[in-house]
PDBML (XML) file of the C-alpha atoms, coordinates in Angstrom:
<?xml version="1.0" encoding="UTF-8" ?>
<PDBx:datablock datablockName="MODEL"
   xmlns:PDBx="http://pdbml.pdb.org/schema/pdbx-v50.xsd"
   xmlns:xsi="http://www.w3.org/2001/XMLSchema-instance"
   xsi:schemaLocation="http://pdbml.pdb.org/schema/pdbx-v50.xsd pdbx-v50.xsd">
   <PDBx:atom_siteCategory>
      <PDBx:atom_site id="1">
         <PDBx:B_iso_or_equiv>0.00</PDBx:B_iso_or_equiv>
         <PDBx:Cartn_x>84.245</PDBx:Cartn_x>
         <PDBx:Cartn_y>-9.029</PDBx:Cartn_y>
         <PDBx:Cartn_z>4.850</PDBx:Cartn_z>
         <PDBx:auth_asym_id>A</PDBx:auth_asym_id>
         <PDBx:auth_atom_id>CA</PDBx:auth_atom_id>
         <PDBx:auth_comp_id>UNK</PDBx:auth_comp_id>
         <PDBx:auth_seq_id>1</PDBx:auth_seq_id>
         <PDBx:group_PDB>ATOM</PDBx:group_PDB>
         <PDBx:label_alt_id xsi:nil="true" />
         <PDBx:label_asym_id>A</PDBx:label_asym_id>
         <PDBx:label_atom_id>CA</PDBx:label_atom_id>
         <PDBx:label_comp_id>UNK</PDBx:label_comp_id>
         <PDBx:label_entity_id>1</PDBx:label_entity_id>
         <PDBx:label_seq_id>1</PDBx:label_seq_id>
         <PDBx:occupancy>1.00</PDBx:occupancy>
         <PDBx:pdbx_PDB_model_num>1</PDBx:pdbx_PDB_model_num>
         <PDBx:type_symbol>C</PDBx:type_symbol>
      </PDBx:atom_site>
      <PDBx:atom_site id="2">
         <PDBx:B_iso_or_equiv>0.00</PDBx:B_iso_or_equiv>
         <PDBx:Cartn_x>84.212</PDBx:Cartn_x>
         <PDBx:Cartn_y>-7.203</PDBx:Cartn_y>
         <PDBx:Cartn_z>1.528</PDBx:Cartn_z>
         <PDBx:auth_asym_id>A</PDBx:auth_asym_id>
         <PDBx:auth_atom_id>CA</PDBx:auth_atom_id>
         <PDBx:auth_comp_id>UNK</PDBx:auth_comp_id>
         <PDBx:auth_seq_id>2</PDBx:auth_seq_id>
         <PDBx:group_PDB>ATOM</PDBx:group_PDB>
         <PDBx:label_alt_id xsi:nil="true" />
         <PDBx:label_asym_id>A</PDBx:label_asym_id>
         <PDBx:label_atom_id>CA</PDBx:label_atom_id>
         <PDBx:label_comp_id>UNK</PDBx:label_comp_id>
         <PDBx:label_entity_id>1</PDBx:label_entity_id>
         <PDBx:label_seq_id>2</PDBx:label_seq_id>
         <PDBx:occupancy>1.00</PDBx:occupancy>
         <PDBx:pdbx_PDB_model_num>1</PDBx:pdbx_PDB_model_num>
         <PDBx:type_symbol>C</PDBx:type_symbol>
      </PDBx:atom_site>
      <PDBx:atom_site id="3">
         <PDBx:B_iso_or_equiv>0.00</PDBx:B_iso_or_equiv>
         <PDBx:Cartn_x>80.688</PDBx:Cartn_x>
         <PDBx:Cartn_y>-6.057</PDBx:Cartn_y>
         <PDBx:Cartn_z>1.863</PDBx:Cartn_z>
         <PDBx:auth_asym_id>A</PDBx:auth_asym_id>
         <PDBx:auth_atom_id>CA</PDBx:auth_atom_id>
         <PDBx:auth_comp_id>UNK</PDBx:auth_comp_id>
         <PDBx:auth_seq_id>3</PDBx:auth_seq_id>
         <PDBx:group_PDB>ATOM</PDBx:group_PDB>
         <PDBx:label_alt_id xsi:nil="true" />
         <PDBx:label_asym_id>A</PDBx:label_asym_id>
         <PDBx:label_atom_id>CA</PDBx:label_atom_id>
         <PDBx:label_comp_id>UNK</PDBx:label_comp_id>
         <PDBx:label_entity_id>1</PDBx:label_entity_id>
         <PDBx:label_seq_id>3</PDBx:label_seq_id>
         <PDBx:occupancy>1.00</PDBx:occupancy>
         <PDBx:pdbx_PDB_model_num>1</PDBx:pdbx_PDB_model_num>
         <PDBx:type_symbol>C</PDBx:type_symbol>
      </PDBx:atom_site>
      <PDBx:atom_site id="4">
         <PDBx:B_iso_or_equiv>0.00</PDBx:B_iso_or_equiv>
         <PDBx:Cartn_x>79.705</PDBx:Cartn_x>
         <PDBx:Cartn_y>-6.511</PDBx:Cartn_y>
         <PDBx:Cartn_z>5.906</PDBx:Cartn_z>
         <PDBx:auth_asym_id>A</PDBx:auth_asym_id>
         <PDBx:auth_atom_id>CA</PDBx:auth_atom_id>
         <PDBx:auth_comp_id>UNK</PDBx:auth_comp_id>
         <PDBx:auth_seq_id>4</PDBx:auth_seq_id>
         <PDBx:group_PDB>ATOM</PDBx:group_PDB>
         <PDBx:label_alt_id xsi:nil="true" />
         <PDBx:label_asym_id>A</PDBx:label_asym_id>
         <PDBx:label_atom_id>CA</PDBx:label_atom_id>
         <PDBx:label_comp_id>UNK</PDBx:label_comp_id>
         <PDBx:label_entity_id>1</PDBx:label_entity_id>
         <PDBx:label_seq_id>4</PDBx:label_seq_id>
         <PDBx:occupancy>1.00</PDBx:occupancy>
         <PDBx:pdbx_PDB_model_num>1</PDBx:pdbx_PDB_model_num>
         <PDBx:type_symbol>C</PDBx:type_symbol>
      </PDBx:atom_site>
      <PDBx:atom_site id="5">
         <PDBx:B_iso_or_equiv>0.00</PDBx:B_iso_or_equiv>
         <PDBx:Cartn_x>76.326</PDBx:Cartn_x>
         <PDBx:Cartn_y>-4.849</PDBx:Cartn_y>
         <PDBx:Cartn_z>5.268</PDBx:Cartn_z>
         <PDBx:auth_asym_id>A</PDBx:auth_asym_id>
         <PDBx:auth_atom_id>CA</PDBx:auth_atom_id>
         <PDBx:auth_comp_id>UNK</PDBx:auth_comp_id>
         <PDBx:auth_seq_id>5</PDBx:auth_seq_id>
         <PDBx:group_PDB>ATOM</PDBx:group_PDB>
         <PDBx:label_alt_id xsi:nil="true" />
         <PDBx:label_asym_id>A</PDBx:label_asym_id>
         <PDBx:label_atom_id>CA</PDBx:label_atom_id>
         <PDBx:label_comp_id>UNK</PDBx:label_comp_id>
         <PDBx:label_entity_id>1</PDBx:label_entity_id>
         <PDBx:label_seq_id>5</PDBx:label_seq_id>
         <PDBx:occupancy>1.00</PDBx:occupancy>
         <PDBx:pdbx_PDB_model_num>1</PDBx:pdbx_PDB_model_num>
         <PDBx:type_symbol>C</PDBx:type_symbol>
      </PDBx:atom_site>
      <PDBx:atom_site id="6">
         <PDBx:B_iso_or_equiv>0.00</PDBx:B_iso_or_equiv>
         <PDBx:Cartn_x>73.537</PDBx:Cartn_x>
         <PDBx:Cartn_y>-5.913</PDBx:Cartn_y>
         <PDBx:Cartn_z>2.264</PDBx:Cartn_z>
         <PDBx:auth_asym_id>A</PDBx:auth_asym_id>
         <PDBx:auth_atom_id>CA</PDBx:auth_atom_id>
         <PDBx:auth_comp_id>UNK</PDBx:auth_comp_id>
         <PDBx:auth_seq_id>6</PDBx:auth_seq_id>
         <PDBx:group_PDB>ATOM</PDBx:group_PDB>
         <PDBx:label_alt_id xsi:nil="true" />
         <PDBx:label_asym_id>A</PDBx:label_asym_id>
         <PDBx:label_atom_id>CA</PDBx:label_atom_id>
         <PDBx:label_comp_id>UNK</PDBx:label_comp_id>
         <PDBx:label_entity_id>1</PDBx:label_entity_id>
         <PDBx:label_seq_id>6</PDBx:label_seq_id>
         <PDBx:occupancy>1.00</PDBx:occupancy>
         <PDBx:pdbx_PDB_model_num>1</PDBx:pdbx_PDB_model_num>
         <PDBx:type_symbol>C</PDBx:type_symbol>
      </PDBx:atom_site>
      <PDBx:atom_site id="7">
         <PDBx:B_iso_or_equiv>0.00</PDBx:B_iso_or_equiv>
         <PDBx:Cartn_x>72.514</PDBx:Cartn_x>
         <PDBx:Cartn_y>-2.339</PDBx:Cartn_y>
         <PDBx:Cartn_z>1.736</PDBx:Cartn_z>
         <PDBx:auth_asym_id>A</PDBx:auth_asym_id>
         <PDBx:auth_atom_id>CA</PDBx:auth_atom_id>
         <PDBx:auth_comp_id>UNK</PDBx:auth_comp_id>
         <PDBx:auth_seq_id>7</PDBx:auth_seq_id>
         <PDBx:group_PDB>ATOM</PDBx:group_PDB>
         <PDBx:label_alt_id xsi:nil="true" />
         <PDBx:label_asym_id>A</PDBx:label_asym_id>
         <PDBx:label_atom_id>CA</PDBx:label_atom_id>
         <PDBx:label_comp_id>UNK</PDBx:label_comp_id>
         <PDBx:label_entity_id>1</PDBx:label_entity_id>
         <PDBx:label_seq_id>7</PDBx:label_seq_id>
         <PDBx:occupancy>1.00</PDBx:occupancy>
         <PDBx:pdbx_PDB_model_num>1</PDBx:pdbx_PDB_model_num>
         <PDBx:type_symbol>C</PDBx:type_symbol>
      </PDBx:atom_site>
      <PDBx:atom_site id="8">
         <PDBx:B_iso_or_equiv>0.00</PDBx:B_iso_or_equiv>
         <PDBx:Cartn_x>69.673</PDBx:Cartn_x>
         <PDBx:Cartn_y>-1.557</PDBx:Cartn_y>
         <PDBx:Cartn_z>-0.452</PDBx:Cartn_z>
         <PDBx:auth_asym_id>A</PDBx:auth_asym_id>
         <PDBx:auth_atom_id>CA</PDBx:auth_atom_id>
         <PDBx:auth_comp_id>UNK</PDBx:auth_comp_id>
         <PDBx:auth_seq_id>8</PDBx:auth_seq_id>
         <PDBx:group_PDB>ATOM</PDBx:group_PDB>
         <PDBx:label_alt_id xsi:nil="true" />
         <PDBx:label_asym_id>A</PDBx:label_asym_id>
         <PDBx:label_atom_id>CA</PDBx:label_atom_id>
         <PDBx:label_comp_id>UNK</PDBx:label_comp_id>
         <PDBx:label_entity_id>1</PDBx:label_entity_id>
         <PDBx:label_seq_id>8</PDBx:label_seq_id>
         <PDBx:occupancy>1.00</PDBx:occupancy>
         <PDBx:pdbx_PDB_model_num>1</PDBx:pdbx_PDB_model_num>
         <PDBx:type_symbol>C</PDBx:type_symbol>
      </PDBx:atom_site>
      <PDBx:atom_site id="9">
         <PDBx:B_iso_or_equiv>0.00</PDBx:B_iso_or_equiv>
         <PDBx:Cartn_x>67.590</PDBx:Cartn_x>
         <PDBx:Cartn_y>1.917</PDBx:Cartn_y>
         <PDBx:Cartn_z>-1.763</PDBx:Cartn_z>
         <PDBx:auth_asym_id>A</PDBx:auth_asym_id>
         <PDBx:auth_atom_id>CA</PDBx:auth_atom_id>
         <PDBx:auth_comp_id>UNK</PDBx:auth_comp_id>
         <PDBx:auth_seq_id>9</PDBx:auth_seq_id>
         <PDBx:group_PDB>ATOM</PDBx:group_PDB>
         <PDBx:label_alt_id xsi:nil="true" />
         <PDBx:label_asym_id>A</PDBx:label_asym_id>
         <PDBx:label_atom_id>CA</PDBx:label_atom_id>
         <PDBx:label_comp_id>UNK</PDBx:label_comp_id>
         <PDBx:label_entity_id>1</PDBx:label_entity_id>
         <PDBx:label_seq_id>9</PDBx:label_seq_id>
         <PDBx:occupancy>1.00</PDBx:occupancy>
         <PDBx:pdbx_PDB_model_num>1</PDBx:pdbx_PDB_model_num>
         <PDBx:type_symbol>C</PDBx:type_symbol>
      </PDBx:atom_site>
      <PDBx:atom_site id="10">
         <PDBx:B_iso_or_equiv>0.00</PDBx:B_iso_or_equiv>
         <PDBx:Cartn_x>64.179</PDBx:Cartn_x>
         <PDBx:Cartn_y>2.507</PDBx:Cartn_y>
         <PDBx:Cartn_z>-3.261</PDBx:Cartn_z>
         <PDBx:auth_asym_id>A</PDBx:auth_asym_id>
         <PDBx:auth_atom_id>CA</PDBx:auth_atom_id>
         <PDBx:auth_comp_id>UNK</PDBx:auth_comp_id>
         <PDBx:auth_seq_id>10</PDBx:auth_seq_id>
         <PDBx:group_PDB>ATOM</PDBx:group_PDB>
         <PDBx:label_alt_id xsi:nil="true" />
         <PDBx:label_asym_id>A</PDBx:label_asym_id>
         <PDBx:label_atom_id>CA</PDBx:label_atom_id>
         <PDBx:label_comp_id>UNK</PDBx:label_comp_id>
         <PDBx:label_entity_id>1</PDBx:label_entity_id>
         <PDBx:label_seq_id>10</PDBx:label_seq_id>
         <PDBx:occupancy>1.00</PDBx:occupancy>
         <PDBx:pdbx_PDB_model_num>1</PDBx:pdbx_PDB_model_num>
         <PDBx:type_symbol>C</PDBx:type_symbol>
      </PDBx:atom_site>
      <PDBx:atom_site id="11">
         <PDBx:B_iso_or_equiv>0.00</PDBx:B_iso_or_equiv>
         <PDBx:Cartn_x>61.517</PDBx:Cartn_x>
         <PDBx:Cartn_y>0.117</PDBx:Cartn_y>
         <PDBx:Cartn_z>-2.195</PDBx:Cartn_z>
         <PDBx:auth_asym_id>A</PDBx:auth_asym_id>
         <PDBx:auth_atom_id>CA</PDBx:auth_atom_id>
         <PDBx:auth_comp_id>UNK</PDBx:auth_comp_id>
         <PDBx:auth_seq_id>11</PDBx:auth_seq_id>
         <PDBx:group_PDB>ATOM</PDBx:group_PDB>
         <PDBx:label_alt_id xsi:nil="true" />
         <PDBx:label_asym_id>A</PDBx:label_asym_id>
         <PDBx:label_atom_id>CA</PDBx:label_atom_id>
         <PDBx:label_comp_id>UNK</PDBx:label_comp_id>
         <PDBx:label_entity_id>1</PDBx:label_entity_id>
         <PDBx:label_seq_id>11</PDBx:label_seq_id>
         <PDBx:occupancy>1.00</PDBx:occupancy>
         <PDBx:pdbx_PDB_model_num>1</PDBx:pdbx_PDB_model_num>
         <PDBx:type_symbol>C</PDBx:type_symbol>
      </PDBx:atom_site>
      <PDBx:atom_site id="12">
         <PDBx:B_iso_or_equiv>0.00</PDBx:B_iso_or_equiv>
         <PDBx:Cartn_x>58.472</PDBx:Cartn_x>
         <PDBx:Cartn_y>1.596</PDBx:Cartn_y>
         <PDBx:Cartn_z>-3.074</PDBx:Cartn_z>
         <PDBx:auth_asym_id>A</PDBx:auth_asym_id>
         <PDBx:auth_atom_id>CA</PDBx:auth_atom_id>
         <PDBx:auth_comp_id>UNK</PDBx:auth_comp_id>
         <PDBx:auth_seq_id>12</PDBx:auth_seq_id>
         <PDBx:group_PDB>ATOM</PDBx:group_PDB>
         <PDBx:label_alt_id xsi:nil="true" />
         <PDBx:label_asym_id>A</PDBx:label_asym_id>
         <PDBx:label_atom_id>CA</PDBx:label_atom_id>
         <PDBx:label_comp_id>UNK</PDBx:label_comp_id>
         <PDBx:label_entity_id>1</PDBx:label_entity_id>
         <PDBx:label_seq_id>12</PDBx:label_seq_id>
         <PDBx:occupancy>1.00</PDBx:occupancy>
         <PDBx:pdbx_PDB_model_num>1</PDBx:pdbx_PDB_model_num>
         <PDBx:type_symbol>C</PDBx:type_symbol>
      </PDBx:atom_site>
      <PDBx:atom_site id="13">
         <PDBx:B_iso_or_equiv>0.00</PDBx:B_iso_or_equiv>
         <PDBx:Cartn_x>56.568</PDBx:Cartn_x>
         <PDBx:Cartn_y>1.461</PDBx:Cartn_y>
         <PDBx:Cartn_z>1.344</PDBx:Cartn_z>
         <PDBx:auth_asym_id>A</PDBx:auth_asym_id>
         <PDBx:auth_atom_id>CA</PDBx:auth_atom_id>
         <PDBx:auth_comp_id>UNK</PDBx:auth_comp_id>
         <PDBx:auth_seq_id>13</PDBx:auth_seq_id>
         <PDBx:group_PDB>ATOM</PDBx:group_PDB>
         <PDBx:label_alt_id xsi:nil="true" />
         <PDBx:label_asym_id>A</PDBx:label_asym_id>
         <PDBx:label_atom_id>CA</PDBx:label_atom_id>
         <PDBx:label_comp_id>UNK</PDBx:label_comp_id>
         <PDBx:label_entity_id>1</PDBx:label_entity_id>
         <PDBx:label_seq_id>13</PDBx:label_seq_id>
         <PDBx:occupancy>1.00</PDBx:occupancy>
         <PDBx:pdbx_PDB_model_num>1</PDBx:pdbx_PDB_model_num>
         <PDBx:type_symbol>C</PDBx:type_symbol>
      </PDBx:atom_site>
      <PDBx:atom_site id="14">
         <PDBx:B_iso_or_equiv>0.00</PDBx:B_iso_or_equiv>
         <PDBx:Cartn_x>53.107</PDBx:Cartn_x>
         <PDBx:Cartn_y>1.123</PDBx:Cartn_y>
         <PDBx:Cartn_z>-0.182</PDBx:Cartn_z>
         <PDBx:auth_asym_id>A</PDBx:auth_asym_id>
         <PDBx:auth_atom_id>CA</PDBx:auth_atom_id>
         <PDBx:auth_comp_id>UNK</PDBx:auth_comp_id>
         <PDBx:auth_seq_id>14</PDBx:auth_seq_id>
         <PDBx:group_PDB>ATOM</PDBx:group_PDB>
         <PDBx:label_alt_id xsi:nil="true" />
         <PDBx:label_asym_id>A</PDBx:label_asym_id>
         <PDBx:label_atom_id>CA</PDBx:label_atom_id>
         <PDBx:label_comp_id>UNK</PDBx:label_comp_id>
         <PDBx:label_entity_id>1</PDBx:label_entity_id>
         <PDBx:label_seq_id>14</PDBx:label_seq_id>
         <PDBx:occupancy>1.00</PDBx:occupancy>
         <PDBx:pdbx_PDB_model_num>1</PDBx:pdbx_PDB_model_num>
         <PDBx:type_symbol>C</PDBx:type_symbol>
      </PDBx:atom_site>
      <PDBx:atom_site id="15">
         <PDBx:B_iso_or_equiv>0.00</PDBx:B_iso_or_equiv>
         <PDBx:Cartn_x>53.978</PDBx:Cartn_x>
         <PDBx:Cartn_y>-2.773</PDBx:Cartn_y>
         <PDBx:Cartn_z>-0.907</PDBx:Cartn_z>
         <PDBx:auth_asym_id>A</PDBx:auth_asym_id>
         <PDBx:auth_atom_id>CA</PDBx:auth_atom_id>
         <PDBx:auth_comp_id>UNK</PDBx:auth_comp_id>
         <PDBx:auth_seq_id>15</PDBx:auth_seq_id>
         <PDBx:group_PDB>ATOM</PDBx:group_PDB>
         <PDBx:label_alt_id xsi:nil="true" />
         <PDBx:label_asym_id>A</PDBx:label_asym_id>
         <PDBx:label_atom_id>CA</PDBx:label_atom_id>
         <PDBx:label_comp_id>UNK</PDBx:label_comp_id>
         <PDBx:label_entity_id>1</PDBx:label_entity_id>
         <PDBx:label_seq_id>15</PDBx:label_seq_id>
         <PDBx:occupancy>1.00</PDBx:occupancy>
         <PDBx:pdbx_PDB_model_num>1</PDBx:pdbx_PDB_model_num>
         <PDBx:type_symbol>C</PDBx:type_symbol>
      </PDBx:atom_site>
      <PDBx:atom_site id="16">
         <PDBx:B_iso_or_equiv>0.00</PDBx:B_iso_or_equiv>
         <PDBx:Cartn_x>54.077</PDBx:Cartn_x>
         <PDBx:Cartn_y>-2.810</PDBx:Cartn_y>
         <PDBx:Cartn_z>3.015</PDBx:Cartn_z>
         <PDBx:auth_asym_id>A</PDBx:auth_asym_id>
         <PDBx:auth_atom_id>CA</PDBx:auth_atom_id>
         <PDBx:auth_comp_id>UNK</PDBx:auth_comp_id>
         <PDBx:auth_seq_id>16</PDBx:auth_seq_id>
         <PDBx:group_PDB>ATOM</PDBx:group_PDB>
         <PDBx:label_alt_id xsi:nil="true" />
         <PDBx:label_asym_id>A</PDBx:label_asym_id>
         <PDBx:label_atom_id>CA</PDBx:label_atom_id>
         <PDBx:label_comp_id>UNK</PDBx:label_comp_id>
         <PDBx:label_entity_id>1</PDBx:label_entity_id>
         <PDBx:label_seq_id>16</PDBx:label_seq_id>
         <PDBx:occupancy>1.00</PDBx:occupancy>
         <PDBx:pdbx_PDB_model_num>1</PDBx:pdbx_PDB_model_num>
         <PDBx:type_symbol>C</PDBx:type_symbol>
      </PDBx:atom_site>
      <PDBx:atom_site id="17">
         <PDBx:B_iso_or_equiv>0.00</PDBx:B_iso_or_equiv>
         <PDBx:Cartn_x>50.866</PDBx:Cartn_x>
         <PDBx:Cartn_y>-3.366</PDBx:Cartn_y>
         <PDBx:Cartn_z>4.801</PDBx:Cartn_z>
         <PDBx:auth_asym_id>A</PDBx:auth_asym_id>
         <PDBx:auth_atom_id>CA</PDBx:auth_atom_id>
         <PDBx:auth_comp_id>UNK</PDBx:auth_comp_id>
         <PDBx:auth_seq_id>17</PDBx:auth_seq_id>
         <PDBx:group_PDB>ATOM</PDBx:group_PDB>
         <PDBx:label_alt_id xsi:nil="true" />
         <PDBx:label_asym_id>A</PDBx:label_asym_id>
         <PDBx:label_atom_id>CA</PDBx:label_atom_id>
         <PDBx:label_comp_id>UNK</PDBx:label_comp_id>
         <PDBx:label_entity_id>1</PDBx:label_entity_id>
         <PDBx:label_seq_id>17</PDBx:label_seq_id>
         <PDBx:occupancy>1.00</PDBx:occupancy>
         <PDBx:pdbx_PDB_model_num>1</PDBx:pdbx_PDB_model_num>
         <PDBx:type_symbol>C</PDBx:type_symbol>
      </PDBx:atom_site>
      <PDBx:atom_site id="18">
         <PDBx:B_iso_or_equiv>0.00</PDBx:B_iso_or_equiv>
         <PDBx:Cartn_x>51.282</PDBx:Cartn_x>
         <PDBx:Cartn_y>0.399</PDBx:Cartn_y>
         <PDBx:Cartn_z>6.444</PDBx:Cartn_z>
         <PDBx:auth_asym_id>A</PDBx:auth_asym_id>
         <PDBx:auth_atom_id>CA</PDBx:auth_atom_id>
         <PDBx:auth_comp_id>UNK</PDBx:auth_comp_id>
         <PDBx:auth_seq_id>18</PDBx:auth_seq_id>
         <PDBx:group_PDB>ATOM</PDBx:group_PDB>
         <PDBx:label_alt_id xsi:nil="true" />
         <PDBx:label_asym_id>A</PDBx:label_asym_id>
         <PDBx:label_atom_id>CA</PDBx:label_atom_id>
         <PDBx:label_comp_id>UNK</PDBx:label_comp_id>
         <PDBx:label_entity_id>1</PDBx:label_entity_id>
         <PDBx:label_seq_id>18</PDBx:label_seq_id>
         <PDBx:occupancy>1.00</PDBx:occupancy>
         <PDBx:pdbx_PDB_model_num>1</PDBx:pdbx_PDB_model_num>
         <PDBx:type_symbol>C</PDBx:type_symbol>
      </PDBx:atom_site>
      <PDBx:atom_site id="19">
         <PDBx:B_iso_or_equiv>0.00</PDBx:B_iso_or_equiv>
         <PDBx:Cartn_x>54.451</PDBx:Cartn_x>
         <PDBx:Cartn_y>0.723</PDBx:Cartn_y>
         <PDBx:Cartn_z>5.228</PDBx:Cartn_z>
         <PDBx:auth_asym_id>A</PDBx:auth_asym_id>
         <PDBx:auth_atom_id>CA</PDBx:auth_atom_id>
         <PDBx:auth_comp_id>UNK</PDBx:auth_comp_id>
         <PDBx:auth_seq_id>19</PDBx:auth_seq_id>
         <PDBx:group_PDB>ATOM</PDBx:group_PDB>
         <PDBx:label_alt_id xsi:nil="true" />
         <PDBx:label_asym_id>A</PDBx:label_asym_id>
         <PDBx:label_atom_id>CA</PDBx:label_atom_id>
         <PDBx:label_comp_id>UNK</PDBx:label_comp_id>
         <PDBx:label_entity_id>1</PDBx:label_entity_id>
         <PDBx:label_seq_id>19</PDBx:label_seq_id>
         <PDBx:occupancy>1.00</PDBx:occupancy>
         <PDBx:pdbx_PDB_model_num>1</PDBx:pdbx_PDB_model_num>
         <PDBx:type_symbol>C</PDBx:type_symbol>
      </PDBx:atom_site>
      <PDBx:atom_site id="20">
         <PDBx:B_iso_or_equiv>0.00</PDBx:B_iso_or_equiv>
         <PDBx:Cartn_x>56.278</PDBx:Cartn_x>
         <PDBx:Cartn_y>-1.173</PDBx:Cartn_y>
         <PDBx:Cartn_z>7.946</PDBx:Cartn_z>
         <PDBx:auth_asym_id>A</PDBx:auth_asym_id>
         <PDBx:auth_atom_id>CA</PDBx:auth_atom_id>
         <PDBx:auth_comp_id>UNK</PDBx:auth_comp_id>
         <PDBx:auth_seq_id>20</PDBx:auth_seq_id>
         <PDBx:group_PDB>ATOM</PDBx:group_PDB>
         <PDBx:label_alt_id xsi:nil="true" />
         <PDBx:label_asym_id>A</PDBx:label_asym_id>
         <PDBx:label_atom_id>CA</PDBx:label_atom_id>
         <PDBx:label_comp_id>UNK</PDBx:label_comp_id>
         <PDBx:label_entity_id>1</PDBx:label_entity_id>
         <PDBx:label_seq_id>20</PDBx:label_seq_id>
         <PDBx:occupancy>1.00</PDBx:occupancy>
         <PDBx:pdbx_PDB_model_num>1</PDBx:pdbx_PDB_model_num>
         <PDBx:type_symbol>C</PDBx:type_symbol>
      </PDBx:atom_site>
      <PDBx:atom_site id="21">
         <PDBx:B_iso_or_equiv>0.00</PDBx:B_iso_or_equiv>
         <PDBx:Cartn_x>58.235</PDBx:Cartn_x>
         <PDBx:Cartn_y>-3.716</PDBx:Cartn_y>
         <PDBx:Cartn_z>7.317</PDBx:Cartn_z>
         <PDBx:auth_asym_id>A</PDBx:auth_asym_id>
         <PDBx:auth_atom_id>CA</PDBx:auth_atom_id>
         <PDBx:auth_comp_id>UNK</PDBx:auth_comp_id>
         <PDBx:auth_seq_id>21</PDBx:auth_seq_id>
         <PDBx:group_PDB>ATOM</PDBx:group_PDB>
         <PDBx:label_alt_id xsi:nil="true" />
         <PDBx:label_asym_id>A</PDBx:label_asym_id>
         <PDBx:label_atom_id>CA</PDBx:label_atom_id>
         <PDBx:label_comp_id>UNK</PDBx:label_comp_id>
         <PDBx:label_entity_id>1</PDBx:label_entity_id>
         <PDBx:label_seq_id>21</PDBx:label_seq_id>
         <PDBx:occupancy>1.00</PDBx:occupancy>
         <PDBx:pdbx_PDB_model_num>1</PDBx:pdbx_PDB_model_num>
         <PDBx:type_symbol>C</PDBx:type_symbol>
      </PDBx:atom_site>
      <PDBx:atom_site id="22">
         <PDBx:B_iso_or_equiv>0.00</PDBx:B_iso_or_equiv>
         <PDBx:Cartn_x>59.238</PDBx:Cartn_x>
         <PDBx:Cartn_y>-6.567</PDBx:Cartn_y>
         <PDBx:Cartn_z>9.495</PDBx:Cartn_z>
         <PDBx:auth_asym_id>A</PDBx:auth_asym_id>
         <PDBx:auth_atom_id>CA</PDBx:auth_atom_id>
         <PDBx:auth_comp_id>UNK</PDBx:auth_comp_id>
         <PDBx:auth_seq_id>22</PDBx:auth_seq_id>
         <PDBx:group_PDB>ATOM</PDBx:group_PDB>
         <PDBx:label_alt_id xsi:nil="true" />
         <PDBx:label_asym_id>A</PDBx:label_asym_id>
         <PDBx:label_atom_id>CA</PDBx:label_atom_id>
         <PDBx:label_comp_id>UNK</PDBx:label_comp_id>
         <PDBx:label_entity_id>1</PDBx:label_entity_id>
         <PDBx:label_seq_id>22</PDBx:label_seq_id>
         <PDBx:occupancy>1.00</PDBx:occupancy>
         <PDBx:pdbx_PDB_model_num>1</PDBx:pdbx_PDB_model_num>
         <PDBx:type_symbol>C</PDBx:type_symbol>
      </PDBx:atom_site>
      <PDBx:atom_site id="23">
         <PDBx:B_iso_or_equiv>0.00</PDBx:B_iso_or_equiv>
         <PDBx:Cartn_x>62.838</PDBx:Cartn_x>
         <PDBx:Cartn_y>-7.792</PDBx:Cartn_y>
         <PDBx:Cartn_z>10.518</PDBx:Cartn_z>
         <PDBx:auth_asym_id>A</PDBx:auth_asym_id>
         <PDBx:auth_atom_id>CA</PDBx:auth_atom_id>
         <PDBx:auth_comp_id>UNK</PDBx:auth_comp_id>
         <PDBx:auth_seq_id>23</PDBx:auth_seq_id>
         <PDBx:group_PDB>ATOM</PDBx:group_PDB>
         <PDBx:label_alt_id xsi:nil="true" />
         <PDBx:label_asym_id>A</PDBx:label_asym_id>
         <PDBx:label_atom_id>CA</PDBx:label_atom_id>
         <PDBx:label_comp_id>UNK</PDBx:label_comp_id>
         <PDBx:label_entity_id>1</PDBx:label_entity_id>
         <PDBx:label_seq_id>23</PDBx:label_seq_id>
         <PDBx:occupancy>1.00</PDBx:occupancy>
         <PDBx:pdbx_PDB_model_num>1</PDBx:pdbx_PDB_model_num>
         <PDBx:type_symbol>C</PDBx:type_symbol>
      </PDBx:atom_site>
      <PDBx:atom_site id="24">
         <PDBx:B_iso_or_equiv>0.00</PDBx:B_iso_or_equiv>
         <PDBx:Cartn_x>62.136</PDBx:Cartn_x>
         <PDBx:Cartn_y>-11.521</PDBx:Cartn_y>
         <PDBx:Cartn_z>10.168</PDBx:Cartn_z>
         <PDBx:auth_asym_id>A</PDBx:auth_asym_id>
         <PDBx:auth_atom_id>CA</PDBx:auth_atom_id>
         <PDBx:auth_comp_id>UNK</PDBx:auth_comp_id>
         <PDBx:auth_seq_id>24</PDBx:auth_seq_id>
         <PDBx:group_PDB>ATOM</PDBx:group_PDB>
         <PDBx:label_alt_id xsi:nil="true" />
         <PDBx:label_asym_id>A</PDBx:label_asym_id>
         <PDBx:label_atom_id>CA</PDBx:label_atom_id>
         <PDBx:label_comp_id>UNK</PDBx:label_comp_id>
         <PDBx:label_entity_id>1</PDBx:label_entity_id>
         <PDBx:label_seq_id>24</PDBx:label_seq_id>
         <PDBx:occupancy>1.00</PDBx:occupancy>
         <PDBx:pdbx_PDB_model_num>1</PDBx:pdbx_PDB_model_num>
         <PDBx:type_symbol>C</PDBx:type_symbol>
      </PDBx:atom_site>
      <PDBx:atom_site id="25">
         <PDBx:B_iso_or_equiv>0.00</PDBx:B_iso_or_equiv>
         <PDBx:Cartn_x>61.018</PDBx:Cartn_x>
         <PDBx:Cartn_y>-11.366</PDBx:Cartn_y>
         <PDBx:Cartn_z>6.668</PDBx:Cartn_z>
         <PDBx:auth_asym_id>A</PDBx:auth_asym_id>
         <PDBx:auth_atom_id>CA</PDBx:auth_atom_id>
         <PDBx:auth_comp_id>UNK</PDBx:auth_comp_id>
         <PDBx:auth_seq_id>25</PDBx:auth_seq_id>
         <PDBx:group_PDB>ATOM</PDBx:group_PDB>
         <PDBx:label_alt_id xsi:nil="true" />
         <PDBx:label_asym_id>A</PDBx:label_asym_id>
         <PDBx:label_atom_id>CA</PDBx:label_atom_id>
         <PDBx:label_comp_id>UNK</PDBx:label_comp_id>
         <PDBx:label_entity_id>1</PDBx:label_entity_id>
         <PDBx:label_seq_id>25</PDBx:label_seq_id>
         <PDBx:occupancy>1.00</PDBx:occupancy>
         <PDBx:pdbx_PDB_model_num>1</PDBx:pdbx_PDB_model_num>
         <PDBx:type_symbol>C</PDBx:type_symbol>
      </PDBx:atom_site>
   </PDBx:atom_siteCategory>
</PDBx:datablock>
């Protein structure tokens, strides 16, 4: 309730295959 989202800033895309990452992960 205090924090409804987990927001986060700054992860670097090229550790993503393509730069996309994946919901389920």
């Amino acid at each position: 309730e205090a924090t409804p989202w987990v927001l986060g800033w700054g992860y670097p895309p090229e550790i993503l295959p393509g730069g996309v990452g994946r919901a389920e992960v």
